[in-house]
PDB file of N, CA and C in Angstrom:
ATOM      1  N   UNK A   1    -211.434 -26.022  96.420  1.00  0.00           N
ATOM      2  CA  UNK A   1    -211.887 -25.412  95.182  1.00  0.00           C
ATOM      3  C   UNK A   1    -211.222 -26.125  94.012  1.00  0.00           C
ATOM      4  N   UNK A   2    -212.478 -26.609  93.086  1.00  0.00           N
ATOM      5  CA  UNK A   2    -211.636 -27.243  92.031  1.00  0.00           C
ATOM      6  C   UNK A   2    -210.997 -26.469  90.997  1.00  0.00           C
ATOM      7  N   UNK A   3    -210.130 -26.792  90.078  1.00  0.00           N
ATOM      8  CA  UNK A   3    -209.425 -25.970  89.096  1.00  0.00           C
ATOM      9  C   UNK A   3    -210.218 -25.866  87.870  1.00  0.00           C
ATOM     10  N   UNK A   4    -209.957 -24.709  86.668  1.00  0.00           N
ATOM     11  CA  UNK A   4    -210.866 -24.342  85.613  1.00  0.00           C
ATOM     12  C   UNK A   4    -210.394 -25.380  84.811  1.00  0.00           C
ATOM     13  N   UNK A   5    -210.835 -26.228  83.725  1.00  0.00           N
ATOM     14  CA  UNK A   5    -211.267 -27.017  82.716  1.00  0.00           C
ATOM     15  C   UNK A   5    -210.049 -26.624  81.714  1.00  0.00           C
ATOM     16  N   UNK A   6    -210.312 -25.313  81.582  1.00  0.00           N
ATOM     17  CA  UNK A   6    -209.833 -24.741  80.785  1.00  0.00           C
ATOM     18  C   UNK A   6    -208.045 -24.338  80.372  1.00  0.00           C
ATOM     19  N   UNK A   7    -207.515 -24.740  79.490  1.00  0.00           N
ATOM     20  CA  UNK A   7    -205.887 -25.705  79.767  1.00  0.00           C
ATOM     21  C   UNK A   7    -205.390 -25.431  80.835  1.00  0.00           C
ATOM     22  N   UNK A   8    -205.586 -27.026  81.678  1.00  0.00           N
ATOM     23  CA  UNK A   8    -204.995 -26.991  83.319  1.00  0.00           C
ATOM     24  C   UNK A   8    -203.743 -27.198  83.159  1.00  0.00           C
ATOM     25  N   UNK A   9    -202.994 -27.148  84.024  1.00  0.00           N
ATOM     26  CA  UNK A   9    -201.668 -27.255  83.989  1.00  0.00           C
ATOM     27  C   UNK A   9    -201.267 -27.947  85.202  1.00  0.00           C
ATOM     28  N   UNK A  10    -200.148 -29.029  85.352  1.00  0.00           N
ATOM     29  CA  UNK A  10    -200.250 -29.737  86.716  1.00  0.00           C
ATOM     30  C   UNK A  10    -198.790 -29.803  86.898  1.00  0.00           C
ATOM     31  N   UNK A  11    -198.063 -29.857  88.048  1.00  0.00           N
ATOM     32  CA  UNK A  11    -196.917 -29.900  88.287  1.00  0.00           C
ATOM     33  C   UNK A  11    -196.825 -31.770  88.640  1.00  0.00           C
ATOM     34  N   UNK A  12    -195.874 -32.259  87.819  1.00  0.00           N
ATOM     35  CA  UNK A  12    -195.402 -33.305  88.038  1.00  0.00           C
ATOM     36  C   UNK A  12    -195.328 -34.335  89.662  1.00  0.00           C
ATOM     37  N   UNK A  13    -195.063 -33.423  90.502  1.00  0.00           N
ATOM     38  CA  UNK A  13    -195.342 -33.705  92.089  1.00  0.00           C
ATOM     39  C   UNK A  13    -196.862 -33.338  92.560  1.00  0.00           C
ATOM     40  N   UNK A  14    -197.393 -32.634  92.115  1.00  0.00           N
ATOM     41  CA  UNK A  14    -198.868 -32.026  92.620  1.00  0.00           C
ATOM     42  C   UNK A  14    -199.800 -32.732  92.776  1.00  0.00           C
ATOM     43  N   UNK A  15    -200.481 -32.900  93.592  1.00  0.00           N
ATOM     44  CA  UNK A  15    -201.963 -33.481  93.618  1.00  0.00           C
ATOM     45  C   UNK A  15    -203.263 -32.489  93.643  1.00  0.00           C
ATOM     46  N   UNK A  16    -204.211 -32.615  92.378  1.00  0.00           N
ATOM     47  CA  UNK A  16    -205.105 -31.483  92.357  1.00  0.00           C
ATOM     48  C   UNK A  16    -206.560 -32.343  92.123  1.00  0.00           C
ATOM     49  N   UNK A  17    -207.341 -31.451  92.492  1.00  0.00           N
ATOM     50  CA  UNK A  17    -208.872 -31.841  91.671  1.00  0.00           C
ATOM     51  C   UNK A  17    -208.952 -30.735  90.694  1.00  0.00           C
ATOM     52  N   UNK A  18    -209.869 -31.681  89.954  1.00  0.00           N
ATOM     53  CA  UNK A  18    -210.259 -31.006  88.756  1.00  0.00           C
ATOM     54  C   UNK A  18    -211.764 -31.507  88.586  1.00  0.00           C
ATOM     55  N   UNK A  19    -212.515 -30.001  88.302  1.00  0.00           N
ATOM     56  CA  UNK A  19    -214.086 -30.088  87.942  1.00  0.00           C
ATOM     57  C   UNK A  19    -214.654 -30.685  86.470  1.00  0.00           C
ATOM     58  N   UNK A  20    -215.430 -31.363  87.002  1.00  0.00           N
ATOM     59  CA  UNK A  20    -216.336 -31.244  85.390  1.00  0.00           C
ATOM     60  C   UNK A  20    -217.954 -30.942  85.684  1.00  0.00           C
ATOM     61  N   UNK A  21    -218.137 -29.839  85.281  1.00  0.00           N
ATOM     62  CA  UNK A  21    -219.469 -29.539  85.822  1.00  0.00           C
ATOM     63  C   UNK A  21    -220.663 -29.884  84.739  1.00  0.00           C
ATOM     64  N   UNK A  22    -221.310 -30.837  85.272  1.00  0.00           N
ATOM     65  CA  UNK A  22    -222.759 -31.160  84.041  1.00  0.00           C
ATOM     66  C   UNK A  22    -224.279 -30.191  84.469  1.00  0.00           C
ATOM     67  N   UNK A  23    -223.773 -29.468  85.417  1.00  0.00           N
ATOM     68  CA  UNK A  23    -224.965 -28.783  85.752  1.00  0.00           C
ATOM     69  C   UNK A  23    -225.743 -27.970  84.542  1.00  0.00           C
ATOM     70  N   UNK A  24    -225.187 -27.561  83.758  1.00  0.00           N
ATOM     71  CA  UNK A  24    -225.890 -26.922  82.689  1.00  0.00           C
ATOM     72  C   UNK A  24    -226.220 -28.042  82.004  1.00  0.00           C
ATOM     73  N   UNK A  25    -226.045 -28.661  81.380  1.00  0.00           N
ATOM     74  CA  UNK A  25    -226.517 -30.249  80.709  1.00  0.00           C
ATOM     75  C   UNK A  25    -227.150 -30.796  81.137  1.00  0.00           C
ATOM     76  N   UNK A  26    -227.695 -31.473  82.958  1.00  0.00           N
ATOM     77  CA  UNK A  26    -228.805 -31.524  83.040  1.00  0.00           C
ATOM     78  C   UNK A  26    -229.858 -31.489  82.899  1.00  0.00           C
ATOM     79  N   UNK A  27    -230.674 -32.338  82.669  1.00  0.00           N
ATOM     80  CA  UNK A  27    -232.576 -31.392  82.860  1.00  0.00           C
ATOM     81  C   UNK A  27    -232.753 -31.378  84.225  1.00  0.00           C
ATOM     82  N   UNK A  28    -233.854 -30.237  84.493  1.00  0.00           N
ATOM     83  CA  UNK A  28    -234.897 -30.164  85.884  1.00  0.00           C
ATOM     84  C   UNK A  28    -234.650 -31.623  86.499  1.00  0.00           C
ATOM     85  N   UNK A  29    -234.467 -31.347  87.804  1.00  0.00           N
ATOM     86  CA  UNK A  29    -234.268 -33.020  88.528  1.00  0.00           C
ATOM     87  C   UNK A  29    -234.161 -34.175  88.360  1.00  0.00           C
ATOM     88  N   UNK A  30    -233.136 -34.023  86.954  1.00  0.00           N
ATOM     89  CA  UNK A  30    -232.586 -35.566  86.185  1.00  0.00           C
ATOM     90  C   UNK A  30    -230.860 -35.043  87.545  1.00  0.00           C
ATOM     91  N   UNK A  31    -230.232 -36.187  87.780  1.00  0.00           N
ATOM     92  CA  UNK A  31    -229.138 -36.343  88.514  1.00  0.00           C
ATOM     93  C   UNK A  31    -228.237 -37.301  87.712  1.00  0.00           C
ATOM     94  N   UNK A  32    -226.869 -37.931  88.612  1.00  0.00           N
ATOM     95  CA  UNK A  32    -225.935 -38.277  87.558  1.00  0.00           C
ATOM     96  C   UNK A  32    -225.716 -39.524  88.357  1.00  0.00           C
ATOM     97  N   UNK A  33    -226.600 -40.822  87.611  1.00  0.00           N
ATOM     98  CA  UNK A  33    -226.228 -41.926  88.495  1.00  0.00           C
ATOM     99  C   UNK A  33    -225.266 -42.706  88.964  1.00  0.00           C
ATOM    100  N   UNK A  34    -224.105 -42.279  87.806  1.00  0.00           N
ATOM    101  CA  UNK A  34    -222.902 -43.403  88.108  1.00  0.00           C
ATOM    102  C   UNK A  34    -222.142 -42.484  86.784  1.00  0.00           C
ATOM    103  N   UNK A  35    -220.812 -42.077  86.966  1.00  0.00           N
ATOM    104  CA  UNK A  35    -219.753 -41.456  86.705  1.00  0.00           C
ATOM    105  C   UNK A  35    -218.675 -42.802  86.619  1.00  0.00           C
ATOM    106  N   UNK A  36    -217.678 -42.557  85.525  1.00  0.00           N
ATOM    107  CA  UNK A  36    -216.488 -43.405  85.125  1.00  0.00           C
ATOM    108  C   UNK A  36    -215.397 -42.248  84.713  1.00  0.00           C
ATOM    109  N   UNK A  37    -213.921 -42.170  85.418  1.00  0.00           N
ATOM    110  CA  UNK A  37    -212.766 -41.593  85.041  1.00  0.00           C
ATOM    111  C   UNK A  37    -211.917 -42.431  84.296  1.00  0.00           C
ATOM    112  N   UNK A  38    -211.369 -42.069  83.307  1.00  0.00           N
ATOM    113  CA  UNK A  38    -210.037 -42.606  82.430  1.00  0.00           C
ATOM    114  C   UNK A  38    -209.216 -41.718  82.052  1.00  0.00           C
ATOM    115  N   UNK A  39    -208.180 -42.213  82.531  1.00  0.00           N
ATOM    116  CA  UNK A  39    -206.940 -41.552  81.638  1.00  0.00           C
ATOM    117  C   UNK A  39    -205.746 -42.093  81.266  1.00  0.00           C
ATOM    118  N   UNK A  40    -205.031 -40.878  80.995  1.00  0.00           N
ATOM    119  CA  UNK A  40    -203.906 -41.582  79.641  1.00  0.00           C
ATOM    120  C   UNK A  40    -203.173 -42.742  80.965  1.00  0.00           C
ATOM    121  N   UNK A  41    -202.025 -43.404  80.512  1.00  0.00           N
ATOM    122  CA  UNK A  41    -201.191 -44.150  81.356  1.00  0.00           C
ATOM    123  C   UNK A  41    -200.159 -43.380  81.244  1.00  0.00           C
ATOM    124  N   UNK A  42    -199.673 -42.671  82.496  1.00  0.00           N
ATOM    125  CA  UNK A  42    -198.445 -42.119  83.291  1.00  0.00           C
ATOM    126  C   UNK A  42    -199.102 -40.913  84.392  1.00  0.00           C
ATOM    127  N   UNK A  43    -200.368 -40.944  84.448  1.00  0.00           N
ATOM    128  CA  UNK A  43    -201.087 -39.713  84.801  1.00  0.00           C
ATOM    129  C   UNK A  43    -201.958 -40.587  86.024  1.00  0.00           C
ATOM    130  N   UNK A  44    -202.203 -40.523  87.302  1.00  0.00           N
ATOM    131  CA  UNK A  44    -202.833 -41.341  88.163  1.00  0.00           C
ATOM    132  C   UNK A  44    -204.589 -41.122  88.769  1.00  0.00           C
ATOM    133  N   UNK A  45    -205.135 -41.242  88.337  1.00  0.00           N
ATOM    134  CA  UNK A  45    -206.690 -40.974  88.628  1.00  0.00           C
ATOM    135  C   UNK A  45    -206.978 -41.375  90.504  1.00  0.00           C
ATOM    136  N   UNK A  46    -206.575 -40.392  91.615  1.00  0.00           N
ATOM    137  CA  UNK A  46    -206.359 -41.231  92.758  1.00  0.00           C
ATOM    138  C   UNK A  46    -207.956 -41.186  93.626  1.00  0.00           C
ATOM    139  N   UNK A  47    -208.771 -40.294  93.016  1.00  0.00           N
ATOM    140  CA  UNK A  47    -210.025 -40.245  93.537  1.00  0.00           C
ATOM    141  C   UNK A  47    -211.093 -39.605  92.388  1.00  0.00           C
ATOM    142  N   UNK A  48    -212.442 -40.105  92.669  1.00  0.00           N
ATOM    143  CA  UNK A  48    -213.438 -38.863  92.521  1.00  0.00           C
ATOM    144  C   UNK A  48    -214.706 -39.175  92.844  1.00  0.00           C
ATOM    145  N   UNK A  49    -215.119 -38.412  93.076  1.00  0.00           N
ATOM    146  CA  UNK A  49    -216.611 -37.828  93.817  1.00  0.00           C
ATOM    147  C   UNK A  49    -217.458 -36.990  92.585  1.00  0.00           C
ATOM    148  N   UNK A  50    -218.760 -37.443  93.081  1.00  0.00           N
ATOM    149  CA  UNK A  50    -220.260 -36.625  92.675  1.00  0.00           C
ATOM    150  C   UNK A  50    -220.786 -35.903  93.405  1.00  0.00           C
ATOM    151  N   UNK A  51    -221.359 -35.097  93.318  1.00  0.00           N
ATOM    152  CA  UNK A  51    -222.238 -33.737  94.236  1.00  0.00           C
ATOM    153  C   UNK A  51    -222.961 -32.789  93.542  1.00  0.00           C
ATOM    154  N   UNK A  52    -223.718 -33.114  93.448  1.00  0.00           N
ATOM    155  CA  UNK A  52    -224.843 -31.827  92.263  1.00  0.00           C
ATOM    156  C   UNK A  52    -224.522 -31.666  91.497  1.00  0.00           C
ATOM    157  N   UNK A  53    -224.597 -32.874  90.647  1.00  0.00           N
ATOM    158  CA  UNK A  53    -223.996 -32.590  89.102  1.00  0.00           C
ATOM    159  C   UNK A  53    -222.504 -32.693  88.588  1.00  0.00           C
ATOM    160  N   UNK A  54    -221.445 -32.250  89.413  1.00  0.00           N
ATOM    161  CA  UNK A  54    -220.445 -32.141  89.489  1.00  0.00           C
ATOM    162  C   UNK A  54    -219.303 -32.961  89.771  1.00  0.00           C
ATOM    163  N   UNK A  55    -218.624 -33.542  88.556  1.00  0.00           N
ATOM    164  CA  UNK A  55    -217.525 -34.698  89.149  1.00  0.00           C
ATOM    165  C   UNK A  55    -216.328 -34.337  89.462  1.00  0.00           C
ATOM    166  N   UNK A  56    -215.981 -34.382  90.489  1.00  0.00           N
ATOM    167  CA  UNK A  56    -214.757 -33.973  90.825  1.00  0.00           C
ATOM    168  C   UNK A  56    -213.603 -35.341  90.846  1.00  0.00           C
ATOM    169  N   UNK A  57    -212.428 -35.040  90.370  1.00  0.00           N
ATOM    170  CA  UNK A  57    -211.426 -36.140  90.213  1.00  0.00           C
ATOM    171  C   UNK A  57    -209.867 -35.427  90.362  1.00  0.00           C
ATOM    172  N   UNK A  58    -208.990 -36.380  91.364  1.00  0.00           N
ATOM    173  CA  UNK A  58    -207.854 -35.642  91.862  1.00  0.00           C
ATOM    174  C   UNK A  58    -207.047 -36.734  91.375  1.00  0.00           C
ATOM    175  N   UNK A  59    -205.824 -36.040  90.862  1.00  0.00           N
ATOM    176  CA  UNK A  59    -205.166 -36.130  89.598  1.00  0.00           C
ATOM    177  C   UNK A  59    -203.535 -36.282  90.523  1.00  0.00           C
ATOM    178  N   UNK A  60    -202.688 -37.157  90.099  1.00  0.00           N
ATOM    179  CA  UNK A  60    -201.138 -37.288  90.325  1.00  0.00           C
ATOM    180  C   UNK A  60    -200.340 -37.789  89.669  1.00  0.00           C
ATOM    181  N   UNK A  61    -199.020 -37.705  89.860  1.00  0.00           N
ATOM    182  CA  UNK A  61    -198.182 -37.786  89.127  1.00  0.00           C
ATOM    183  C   UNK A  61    -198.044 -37.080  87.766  1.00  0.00           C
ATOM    184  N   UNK A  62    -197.419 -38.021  86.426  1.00  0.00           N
ATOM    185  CA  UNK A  62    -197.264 -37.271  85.354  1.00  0.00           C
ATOM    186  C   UNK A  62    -196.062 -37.068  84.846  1.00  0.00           C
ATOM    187  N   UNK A  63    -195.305 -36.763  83.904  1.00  0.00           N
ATOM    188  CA  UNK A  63    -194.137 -36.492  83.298  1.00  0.00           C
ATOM    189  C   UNK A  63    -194.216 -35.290  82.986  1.00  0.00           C
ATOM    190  N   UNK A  64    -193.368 -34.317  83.130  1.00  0.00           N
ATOM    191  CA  UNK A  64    -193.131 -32.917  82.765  1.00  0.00           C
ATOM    192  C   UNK A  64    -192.935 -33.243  81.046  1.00  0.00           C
ATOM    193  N   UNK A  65    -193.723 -32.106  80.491  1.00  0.00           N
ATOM    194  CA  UNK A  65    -193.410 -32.453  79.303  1.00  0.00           C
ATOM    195  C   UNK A  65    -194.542 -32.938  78.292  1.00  0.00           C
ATOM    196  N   UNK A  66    -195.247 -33.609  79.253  1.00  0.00           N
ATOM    197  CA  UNK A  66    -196.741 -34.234  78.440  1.00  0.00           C
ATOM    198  C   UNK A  66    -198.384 -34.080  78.393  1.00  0.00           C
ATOM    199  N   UNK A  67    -199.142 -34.427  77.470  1.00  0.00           N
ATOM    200  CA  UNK A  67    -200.225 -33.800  77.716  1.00  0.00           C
ATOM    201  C   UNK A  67    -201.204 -35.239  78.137  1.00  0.00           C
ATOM    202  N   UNK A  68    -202.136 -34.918  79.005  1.00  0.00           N
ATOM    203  CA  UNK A  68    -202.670 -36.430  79.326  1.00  0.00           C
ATOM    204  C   UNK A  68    -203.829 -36.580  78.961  1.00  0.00           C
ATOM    205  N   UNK A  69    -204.523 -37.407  78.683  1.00  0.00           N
ATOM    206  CA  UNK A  69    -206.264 -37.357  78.712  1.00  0.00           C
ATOM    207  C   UNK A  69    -206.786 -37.663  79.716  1.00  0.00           C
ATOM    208  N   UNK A  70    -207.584 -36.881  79.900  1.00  0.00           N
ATOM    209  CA  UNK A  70    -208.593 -37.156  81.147  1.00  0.00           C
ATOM    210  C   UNK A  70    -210.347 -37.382  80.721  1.00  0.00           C
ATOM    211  N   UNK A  71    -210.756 -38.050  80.926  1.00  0.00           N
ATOM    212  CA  UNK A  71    -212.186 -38.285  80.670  1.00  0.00           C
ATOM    213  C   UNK A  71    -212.714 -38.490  81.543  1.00  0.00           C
ATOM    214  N   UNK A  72    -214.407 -37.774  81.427  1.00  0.00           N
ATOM    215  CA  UNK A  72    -215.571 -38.280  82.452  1.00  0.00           C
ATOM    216  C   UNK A  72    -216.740 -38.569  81.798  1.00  0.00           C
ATOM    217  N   UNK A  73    -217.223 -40.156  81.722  1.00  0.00           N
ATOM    218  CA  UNK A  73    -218.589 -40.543  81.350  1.00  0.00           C
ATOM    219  C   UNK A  73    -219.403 -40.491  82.593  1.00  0.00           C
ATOM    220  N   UNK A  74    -220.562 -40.302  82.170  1.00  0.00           N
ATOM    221  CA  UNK A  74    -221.174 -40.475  82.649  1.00  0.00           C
ATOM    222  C   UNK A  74    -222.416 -40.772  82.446  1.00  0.00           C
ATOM    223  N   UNK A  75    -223.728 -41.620  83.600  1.00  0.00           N
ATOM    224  CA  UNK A  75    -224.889 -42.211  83.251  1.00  0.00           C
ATOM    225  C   UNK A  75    -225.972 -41.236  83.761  1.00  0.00           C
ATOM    226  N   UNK A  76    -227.248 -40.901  83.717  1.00  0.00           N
ATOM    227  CA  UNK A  76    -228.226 -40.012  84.327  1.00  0.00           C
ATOM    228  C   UNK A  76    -228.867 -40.601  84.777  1.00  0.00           C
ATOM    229  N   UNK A  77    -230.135 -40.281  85.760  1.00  0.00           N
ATOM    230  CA  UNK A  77    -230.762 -41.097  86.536  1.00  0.00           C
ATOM    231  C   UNK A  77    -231.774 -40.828  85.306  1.00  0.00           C
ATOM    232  N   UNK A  78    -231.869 -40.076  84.016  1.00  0.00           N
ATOM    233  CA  UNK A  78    -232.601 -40.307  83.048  1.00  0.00           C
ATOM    234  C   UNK A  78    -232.460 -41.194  81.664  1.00  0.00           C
ATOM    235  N   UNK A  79    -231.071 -42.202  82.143  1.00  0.00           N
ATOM    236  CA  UNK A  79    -230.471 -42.858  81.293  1.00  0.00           C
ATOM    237  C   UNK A  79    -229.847 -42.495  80.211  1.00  0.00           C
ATOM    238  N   UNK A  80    -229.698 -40.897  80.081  1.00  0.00           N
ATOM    239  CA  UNK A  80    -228.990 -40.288  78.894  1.00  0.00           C
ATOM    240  C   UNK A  80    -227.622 -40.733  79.712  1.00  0.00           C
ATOM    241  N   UNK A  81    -226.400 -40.827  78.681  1.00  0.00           N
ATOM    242  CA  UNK A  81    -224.936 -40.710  78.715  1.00  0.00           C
ATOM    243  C   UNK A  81    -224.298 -39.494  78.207  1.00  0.00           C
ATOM    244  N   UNK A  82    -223.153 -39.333  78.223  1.00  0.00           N
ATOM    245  CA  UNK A  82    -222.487 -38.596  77.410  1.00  0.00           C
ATOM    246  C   UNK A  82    -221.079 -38.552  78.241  1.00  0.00           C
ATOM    247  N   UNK A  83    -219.930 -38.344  77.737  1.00  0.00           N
ATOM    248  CA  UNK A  83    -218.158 -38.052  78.097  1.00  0.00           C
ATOM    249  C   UNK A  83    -217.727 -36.758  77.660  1.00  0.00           C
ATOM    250  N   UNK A  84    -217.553 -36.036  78.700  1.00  0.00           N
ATOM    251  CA  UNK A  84    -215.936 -34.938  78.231  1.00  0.00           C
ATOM    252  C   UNK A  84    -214.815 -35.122  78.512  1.00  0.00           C
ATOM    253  N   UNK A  85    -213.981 -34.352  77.985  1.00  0.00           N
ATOM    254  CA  UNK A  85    -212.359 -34.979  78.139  1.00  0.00           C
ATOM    255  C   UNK A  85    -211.846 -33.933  78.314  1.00  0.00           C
ATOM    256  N   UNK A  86    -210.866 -33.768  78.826  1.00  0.00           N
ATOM    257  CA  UNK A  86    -209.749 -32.433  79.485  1.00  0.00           C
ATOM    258  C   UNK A  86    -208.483 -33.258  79.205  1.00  0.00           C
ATOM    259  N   UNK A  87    -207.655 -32.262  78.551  1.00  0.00           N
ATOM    260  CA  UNK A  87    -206.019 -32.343  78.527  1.00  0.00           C
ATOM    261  C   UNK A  87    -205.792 -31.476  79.695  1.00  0.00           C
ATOM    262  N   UNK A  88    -204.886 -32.137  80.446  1.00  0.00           N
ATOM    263  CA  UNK A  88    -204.150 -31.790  81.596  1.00  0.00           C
ATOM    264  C   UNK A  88    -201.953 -31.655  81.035  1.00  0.00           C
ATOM    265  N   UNK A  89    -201.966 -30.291  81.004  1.00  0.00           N
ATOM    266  CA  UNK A  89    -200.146 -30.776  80.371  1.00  0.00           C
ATOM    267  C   UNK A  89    -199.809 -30.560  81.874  1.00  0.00           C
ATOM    268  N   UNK A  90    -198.877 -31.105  82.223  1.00  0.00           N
ATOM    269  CA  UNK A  90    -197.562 -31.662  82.931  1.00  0.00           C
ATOM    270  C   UNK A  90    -196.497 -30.671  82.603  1.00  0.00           C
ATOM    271  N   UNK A  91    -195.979 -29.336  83.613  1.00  0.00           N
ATOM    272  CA  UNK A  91    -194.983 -28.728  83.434  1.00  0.00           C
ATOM    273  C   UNK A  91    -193.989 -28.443  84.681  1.00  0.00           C
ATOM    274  N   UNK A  92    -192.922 -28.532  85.385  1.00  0.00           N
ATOM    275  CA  UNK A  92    -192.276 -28.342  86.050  1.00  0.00           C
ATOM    276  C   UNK A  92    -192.536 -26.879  86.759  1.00  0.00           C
ATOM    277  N   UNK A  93    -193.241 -26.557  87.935  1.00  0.00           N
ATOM    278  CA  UNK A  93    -193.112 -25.220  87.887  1.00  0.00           C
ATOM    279  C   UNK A  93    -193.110 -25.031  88.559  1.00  0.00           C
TER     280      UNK A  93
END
C-alpha cells in the first residue's frame, strides 16, 4: 500500500513507496505512456512502476532534517504531459 501525497514523512533509514495517482486526470481510455522521476540530490529514487494510471516510486535514504523534491512527469498515450511534485521531509522517528 502506497503512502498519502499528502505531507509524507520518511525516516532517514526507511524505504517507502509513494503514490501519484493520475486516474482522475485521465480521459476515458487515454493511459500513461512513459513516466520520468526526479529528485532533490541526497534523497534516492530506487524504483518505480505504472499500473492504471498510477506511478508508484520507492524512495531512500535522506538527511533528517530536510525537505526533498520529488517529481513525476509524465507522457499520455494521448500525448498530453503534465508533472506533480511532492515534498517528502526526512525526520528521525
Amino acid at each position: 500500500m502506497s503512502l498519502t501525497l499528502q505531507n509524507p514523512l520518511k525516516d532517514p533509514s526507511a524505504v517507502l513507496d509513494y503514490a501519484f495517482d493520475w486516474t482522475d486526470w485521465l480521459a476515458t481510455s487515454e493511459t500513461i505512456a512513459n513516466h520520468t522521476i526526479t529528485a532533490d540530490t541526497g534523497i534516492v529514487v530506487d524504483s518505480s512502476t505504472e499500473n492504471a494510471g498510477i506511478v508508484t516510486v520507492w524512495l531512500s535514504g535522506g538527511t533528517a532534517g530536510i525537505n526533498y523534491k520529488v517529481a513525476c512527469l509524465i507522457t499520455t498515450s494521448a500525448g498530453r504531459t503534465d508533472e506533480r511534485t511532492i515534498w517528502i521531509k526526512v525526520v528521525d522517528r
